[in-house]
ModelCIF file with pLDDT and N, C-alpha, C, O atoms, coordinates in Angstrom:
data_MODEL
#
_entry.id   MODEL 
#
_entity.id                         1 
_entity.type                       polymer 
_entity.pdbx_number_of_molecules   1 
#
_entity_poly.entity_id                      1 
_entity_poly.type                           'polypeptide(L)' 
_entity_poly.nstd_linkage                   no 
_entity_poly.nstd_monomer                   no 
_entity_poly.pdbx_seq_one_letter_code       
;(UNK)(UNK)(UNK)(UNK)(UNK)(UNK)(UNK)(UNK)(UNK)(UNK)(UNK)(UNK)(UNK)(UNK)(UNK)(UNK)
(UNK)(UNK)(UNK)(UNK)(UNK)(UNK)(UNK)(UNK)(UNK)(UNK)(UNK)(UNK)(UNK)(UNK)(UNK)(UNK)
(UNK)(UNK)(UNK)(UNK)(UNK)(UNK)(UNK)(UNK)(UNK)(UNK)(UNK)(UNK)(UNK)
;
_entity_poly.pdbx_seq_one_letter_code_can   XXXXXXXXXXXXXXXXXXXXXXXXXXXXXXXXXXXXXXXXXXXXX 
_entity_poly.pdbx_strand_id                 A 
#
loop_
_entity_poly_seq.entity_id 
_entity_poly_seq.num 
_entity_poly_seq.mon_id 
_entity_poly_seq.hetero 
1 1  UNK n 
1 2  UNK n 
1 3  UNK n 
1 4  UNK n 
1 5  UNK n 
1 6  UNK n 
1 7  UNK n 
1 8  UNK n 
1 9  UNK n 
1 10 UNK n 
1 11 UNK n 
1 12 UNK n 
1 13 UNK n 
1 14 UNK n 
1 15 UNK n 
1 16 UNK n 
1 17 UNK n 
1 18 UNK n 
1 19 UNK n 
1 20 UNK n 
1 21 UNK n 
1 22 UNK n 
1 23 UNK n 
1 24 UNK n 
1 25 UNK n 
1 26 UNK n 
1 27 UNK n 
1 28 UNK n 
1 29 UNK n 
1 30 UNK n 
1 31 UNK n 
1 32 UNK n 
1 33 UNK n 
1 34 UNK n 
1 35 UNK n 
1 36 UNK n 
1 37 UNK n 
1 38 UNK n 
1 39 UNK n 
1 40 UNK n 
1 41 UNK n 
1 42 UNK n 
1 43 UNK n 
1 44 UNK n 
1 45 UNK n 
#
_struct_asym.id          A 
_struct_asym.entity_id   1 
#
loop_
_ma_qa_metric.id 
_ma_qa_metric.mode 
_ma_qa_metric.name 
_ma_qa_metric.software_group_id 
_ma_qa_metric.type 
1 global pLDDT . pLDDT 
2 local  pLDDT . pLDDT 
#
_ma_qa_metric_global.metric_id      1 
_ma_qa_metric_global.metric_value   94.13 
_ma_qa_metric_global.model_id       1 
_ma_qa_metric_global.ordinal_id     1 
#
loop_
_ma_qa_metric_local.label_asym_id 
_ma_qa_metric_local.label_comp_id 
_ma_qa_metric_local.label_seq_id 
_ma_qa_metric_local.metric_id 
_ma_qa_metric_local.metric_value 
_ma_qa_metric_local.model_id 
_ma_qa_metric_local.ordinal_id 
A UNK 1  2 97.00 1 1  
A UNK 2  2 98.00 1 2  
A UNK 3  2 98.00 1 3  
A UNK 4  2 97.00 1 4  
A UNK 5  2 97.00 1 5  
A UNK 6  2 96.00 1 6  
A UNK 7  2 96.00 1 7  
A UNK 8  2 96.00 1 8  
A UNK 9  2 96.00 1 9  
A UNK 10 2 94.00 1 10 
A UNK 11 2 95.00 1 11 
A UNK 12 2 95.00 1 12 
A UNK 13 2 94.00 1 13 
A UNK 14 2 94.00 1 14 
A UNK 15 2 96.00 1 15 
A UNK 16 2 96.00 1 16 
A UNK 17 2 97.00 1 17 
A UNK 18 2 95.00 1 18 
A UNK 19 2 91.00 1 19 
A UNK 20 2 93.00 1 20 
A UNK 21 2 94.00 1 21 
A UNK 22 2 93.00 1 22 
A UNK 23 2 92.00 1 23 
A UNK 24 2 92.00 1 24 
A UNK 25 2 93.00 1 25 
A UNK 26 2 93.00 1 26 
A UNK 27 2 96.00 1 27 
A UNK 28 2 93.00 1 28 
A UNK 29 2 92.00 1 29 
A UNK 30 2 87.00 1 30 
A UNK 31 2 85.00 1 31 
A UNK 32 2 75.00 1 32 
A UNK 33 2 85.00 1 33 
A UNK 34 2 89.00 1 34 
A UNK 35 2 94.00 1 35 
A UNK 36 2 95.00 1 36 
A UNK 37 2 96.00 1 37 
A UNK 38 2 97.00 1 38 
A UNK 39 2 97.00 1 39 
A UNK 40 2 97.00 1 40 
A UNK 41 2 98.00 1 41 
A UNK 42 2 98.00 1 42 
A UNK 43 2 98.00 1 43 
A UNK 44 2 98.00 1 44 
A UNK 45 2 98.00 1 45 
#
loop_
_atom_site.group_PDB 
_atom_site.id 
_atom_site.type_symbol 
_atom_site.label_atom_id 
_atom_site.label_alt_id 
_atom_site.label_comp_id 
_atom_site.label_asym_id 
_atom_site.label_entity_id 
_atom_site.label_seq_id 
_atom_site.pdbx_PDB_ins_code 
_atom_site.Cartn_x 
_atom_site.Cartn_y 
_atom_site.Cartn_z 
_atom_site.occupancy 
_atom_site.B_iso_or_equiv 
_atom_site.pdbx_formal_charge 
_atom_site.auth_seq_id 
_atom_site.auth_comp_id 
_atom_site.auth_asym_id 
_atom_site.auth_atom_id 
_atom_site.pdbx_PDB_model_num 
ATOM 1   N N  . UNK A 1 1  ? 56.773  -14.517 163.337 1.00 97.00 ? 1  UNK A N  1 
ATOM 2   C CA . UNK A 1 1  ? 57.152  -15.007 162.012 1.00 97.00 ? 1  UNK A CA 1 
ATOM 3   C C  . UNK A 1 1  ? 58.265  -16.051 162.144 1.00 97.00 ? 1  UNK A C  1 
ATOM 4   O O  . UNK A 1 1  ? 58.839  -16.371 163.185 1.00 97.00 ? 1  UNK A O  1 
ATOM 5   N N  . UNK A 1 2  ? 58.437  -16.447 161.113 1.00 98.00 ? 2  UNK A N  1 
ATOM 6   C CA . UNK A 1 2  ? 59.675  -17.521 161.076 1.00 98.00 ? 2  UNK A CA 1 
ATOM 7   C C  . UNK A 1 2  ? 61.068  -17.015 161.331 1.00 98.00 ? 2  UNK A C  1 
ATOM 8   O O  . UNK A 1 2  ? 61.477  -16.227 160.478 1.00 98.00 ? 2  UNK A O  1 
ATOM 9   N N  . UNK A 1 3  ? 62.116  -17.377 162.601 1.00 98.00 ? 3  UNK A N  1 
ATOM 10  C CA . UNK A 1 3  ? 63.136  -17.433 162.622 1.00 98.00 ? 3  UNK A CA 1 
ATOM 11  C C  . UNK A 1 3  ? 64.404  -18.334 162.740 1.00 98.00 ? 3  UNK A C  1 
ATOM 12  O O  . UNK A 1 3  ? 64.184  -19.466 163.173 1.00 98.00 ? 3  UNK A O  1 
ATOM 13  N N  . UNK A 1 4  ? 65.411  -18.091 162.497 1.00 97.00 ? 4  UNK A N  1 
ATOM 14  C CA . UNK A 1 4  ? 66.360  -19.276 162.062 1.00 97.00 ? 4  UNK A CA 1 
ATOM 15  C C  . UNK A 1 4  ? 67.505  -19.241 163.061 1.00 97.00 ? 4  UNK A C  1 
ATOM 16  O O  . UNK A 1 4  ? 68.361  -18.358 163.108 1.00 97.00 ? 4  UNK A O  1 
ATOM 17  N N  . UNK A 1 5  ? 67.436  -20.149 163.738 1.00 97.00 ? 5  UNK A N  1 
ATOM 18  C CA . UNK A 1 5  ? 68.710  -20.229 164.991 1.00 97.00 ? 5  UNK A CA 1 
ATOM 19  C C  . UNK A 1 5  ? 69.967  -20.703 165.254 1.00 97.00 ? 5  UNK A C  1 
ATOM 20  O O  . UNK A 1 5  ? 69.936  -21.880 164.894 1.00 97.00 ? 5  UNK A O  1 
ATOM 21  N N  . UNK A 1 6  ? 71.181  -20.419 165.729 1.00 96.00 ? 6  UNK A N  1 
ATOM 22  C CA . UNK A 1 6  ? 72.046  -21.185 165.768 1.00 96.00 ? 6  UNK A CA 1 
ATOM 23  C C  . UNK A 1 6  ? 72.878  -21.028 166.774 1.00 96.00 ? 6  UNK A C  1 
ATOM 24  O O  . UNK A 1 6  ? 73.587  -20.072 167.090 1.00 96.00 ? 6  UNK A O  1 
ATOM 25  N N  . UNK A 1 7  ? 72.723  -22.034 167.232 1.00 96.00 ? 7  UNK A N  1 
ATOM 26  C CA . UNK A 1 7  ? 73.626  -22.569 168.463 1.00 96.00 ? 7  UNK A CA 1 
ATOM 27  C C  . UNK A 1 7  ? 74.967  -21.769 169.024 1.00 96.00 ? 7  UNK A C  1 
ATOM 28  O O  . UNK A 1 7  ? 75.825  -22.642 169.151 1.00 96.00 ? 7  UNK A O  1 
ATOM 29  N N  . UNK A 1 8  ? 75.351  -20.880 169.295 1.00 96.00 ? 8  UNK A N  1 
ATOM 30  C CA . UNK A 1 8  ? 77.035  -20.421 169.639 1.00 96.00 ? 8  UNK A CA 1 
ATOM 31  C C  . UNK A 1 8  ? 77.592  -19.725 168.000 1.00 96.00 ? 8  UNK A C  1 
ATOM 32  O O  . UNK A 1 8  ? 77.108  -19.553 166.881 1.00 96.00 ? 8  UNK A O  1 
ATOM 33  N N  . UNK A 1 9  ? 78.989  -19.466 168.760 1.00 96.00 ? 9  UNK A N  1 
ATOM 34  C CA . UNK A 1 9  ? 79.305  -18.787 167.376 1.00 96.00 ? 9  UNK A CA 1 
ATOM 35  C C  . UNK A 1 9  ? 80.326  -20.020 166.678 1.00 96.00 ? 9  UNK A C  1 
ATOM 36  O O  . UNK A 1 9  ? 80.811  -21.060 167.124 1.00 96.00 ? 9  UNK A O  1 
ATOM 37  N N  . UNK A 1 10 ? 80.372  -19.340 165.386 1.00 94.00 ? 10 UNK A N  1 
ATOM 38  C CA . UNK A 1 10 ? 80.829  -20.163 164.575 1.00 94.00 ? 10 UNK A CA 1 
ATOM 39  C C  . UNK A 1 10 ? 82.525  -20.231 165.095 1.00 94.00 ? 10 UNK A C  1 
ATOM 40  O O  . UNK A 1 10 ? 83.132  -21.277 164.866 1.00 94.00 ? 10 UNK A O  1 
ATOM 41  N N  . UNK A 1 11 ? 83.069  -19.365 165.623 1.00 95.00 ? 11 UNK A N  1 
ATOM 42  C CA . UNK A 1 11 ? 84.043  -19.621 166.247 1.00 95.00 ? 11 UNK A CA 1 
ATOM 43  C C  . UNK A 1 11 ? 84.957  -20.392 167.420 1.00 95.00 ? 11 UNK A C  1 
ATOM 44  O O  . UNK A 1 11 ? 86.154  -20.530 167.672 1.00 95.00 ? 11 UNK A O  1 
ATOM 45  N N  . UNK A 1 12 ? 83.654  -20.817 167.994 1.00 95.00 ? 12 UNK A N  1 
ATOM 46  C CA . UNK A 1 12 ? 83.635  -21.839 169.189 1.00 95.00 ? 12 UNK A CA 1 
ATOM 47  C C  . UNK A 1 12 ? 83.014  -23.232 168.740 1.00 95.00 ? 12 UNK A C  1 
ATOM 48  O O  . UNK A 1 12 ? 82.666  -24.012 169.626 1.00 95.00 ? 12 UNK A O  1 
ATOM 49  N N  . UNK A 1 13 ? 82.859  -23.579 167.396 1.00 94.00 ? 13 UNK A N  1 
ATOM 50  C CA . UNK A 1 13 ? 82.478  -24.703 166.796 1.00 94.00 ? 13 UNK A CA 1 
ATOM 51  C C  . UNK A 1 13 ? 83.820  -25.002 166.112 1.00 94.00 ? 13 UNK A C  1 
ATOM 52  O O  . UNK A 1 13 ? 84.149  -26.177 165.946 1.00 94.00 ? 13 UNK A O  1 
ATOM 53  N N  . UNK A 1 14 ? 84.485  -24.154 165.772 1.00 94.00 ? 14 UNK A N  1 
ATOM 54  C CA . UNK A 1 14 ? 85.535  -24.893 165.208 1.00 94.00 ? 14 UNK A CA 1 
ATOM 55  C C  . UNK A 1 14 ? 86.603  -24.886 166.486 1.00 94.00 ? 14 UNK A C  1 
ATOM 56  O O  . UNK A 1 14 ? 87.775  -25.126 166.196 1.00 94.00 ? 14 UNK A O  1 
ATOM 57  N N  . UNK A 1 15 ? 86.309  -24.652 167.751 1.00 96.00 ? 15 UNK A N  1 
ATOM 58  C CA . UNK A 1 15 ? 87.295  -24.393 168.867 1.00 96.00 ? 15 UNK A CA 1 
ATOM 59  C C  . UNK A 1 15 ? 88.616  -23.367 168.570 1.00 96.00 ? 15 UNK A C  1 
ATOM 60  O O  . UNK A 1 15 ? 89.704  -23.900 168.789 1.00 96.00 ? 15 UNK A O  1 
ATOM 61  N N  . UNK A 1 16 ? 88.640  -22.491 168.276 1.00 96.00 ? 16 UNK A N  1 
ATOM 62  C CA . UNK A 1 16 ? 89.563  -21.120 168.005 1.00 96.00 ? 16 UNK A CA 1 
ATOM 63  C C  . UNK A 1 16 ? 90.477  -21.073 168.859 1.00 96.00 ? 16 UNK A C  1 
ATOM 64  O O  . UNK A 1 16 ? 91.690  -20.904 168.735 1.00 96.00 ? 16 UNK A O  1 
ATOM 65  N N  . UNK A 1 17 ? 89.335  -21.356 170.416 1.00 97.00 ? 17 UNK A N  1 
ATOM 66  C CA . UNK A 1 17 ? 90.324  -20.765 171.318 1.00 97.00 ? 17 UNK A CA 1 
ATOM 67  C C  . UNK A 1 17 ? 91.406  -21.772 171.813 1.00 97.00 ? 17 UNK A C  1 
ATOM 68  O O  . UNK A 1 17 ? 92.167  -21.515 172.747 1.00 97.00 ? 17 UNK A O  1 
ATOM 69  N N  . UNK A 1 18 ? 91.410  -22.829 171.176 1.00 95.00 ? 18 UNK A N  1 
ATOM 70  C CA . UNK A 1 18 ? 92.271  -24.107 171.202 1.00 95.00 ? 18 UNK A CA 1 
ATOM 71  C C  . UNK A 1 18 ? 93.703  -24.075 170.629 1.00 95.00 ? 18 UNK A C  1 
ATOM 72  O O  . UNK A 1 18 ? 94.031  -23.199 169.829 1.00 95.00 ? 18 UNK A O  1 
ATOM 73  N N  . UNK A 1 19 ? 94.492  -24.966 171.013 1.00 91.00 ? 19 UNK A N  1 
ATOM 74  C CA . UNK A 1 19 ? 95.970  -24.404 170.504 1.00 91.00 ? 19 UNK A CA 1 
ATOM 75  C C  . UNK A 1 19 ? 95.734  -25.207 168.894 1.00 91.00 ? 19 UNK A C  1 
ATOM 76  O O  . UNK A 1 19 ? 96.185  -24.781 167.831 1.00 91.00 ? 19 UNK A O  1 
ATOM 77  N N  . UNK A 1 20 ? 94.729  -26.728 169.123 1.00 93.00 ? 20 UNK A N  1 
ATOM 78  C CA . UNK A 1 20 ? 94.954  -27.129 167.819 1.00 93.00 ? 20 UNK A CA 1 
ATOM 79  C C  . UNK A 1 20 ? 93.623  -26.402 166.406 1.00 93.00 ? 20 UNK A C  1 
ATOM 80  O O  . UNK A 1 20 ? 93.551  -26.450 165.178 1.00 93.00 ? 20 UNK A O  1 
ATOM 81  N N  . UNK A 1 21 ? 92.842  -25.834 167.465 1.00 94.00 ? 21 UNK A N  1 
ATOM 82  C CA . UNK A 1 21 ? 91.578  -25.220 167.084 1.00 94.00 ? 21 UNK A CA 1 
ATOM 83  C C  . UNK A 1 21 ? 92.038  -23.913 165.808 1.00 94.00 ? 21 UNK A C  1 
ATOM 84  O O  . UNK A 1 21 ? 91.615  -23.746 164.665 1.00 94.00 ? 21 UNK A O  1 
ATOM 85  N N  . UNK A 1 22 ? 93.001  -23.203 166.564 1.00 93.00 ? 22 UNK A N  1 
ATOM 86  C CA . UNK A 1 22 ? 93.313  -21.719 166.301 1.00 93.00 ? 22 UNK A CA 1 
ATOM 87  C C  . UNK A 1 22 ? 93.601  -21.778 164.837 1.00 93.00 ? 22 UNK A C  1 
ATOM 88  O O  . UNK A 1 22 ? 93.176  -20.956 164.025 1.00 93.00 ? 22 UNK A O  1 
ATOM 89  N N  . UNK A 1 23 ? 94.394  -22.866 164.543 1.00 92.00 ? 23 UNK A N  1 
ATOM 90  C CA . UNK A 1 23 ? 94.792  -22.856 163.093 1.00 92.00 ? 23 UNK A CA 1 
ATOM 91  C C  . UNK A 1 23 ? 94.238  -23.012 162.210 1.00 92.00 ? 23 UNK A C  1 
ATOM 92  O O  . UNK A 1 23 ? 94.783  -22.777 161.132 1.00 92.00 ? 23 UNK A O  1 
ATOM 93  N N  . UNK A 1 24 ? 92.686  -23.553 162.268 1.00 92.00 ? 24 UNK A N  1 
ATOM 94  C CA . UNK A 1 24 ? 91.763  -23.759 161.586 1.00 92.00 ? 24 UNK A CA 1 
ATOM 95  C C  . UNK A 1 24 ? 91.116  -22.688 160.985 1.00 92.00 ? 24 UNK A C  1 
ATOM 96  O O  . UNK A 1 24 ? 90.211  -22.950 160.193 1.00 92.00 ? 24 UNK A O  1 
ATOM 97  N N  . UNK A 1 25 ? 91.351  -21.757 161.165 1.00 93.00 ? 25 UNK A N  1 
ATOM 98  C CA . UNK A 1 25 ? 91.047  -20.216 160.555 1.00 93.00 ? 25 UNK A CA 1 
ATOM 99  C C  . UNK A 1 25 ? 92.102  -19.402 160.182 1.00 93.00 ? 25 UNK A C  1 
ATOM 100 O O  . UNK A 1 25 ? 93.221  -19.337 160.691 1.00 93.00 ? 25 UNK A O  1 
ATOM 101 N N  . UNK A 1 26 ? 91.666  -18.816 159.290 1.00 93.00 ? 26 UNK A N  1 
ATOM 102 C CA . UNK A 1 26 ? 92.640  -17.802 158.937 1.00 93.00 ? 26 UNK A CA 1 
ATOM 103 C C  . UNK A 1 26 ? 92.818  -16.129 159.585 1.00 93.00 ? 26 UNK A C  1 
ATOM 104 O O  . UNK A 1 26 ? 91.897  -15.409 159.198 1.00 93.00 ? 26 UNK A O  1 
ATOM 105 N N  . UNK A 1 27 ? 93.499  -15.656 160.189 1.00 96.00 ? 27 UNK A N  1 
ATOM 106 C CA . UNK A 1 27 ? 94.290  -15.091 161.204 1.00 96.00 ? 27 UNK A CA 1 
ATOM 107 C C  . UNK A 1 27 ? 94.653  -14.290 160.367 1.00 96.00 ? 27 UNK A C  1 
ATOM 108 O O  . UNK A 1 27 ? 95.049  -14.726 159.286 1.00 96.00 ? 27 UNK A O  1 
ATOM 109 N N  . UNK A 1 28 ? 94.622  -12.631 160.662 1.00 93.00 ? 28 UNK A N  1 
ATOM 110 C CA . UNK A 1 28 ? 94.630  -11.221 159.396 1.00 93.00 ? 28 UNK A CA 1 
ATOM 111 C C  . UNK A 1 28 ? 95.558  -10.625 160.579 1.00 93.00 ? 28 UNK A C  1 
ATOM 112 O O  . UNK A 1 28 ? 96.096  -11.266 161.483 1.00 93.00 ? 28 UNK A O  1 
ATOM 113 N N  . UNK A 1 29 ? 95.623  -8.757  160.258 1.00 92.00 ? 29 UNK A N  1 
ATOM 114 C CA . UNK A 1 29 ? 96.386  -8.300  161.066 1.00 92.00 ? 29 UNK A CA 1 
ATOM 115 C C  . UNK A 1 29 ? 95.359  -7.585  162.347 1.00 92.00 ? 29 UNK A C  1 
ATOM 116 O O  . UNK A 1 29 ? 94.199  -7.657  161.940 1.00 92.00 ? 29 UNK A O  1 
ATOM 117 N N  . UNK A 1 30 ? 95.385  -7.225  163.112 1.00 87.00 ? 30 UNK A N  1 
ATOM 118 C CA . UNK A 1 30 ? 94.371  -6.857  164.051 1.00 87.00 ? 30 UNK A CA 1 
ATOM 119 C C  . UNK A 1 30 ? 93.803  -5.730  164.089 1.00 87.00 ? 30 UNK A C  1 
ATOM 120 O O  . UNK A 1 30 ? 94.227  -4.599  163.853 1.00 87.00 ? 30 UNK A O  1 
ATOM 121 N N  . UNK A 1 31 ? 92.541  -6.217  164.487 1.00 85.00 ? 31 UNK A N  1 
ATOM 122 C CA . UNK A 1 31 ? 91.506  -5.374  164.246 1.00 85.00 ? 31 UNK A CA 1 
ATOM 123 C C  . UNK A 1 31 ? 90.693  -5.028  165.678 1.00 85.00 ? 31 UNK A C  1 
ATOM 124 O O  . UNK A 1 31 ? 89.649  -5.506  166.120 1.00 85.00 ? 31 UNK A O  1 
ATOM 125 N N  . UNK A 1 32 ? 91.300  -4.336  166.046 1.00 75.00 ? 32 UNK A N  1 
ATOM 126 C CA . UNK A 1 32 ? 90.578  -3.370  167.381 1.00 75.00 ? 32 UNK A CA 1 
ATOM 127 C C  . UNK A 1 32 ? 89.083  -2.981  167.195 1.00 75.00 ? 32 UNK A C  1 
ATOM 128 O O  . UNK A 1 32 ? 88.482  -3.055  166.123 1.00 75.00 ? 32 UNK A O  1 
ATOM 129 N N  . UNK A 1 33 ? 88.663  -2.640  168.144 1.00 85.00 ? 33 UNK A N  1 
ATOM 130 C CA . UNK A 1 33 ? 87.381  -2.023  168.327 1.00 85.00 ? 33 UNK A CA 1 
ATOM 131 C C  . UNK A 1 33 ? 86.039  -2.686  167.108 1.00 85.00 ? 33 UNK A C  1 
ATOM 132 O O  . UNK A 1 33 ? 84.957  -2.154  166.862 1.00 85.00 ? 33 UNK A O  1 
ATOM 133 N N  . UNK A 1 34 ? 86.485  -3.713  166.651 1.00 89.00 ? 34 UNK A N  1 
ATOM 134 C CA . UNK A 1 34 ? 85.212  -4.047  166.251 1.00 89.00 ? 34 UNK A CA 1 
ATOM 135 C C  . UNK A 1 34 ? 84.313  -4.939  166.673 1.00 89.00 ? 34 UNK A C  1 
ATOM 136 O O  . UNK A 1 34 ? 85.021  -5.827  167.147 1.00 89.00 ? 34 UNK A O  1 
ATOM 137 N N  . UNK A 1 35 ? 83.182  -5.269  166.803 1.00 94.00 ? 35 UNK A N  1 
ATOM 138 C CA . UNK A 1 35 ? 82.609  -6.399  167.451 1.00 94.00 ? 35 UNK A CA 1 
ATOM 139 C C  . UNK A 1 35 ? 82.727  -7.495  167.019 1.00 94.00 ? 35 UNK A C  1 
ATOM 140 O O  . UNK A 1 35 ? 83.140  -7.694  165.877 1.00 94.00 ? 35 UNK A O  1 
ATOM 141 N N  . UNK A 1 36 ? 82.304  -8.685  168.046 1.00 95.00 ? 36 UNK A N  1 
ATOM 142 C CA . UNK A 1 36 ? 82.295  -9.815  167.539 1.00 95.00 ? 36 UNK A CA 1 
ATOM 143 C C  . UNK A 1 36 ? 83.477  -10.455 166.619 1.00 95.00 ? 36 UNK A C  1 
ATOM 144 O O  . UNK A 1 36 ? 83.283  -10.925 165.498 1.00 95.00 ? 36 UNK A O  1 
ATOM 145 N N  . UNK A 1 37 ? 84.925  -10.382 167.385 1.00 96.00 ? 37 UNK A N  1 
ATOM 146 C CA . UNK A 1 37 ? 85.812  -10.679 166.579 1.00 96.00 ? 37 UNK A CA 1 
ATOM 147 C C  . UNK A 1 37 ? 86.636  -11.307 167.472 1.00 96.00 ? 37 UNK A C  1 
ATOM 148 O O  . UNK A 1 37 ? 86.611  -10.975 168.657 1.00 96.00 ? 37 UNK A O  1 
ATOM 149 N N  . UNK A 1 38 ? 87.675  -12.539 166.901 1.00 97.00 ? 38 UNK A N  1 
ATOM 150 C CA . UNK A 1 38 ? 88.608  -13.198 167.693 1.00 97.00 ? 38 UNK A CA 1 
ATOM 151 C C  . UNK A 1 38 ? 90.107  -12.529 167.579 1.00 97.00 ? 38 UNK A C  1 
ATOM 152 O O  . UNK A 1 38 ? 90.597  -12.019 166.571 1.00 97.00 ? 38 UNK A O  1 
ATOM 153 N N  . UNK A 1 39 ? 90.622  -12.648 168.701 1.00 97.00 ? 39 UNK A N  1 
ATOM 154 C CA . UNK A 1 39 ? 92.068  -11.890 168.750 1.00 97.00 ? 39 UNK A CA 1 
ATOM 155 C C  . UNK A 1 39 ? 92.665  -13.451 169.149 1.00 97.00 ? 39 UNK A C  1 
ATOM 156 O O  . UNK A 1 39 ? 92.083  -14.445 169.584 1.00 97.00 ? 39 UNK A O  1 
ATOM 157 N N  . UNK A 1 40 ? 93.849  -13.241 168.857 1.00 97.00 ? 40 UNK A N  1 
ATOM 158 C CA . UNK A 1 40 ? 95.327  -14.288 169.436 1.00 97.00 ? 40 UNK A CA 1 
ATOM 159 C C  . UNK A 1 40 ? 96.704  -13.194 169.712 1.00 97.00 ? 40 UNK A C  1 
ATOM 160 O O  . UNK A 1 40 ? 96.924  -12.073 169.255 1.00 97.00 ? 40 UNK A O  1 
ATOM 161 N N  . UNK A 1 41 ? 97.532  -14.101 170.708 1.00 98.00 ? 41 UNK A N  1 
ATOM 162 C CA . UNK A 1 41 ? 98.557  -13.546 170.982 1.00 98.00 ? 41 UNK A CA 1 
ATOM 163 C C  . UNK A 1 41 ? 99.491  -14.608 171.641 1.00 98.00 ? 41 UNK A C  1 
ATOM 164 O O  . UNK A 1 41 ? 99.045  -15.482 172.384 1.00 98.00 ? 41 UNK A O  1 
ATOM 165 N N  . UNK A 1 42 ? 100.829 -14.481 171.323 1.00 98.00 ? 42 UNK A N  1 
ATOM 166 C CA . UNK A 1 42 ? 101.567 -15.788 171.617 1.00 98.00 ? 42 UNK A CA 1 
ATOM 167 C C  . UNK A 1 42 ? 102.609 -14.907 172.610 1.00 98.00 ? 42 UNK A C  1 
ATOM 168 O O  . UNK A 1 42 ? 103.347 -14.054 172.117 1.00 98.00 ? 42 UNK A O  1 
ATOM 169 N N  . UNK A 1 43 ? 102.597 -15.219 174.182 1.00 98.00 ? 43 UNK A N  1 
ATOM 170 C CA . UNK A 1 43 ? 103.484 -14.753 174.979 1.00 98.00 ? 43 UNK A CA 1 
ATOM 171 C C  . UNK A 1 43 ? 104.773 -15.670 176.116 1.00 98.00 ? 43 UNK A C  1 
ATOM 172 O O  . UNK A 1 43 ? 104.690 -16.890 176.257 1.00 98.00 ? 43 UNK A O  1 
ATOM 173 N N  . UNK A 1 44 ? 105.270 -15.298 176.432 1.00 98.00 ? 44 UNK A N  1 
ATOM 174 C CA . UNK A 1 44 ? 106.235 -16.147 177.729 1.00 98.00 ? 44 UNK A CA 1 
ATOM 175 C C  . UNK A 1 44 ? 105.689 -15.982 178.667 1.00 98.00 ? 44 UNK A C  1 
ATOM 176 O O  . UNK A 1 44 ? 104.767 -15.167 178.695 1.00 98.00 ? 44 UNK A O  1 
ATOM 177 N N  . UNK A 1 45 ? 106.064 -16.709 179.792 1.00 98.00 ? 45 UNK A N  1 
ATOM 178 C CA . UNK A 1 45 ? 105.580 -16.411 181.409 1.00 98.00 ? 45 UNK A CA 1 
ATOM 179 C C  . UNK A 1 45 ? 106.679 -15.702 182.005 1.00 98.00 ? 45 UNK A C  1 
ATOM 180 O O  . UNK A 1 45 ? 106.620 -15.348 183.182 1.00 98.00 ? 45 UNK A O  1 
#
């Protein structure tokens, strides 16, 4: 039957994992154990 495709996730189209990417979404408090979800974390070396 007919199916509908798409390329990657919508999260790697707007580049998330980018420093200028990240801000482009809106960012909640964290959410463990669920699938398919982006985390951030801002650390020192």
């Amino acid at each position: 039957q007919k199916w509908t495709y798409q390329i990657g996730l919508h999260g790697e189209s707007l580049g998330v994992h980018s420093v200028a990417g990240s801000s482009s979404v809106e960012w909640g408090s964290a959410a463990g154990k669920q699938p398919l979800t982006w985390h951030k974390a801002y650390f020192n070396a």
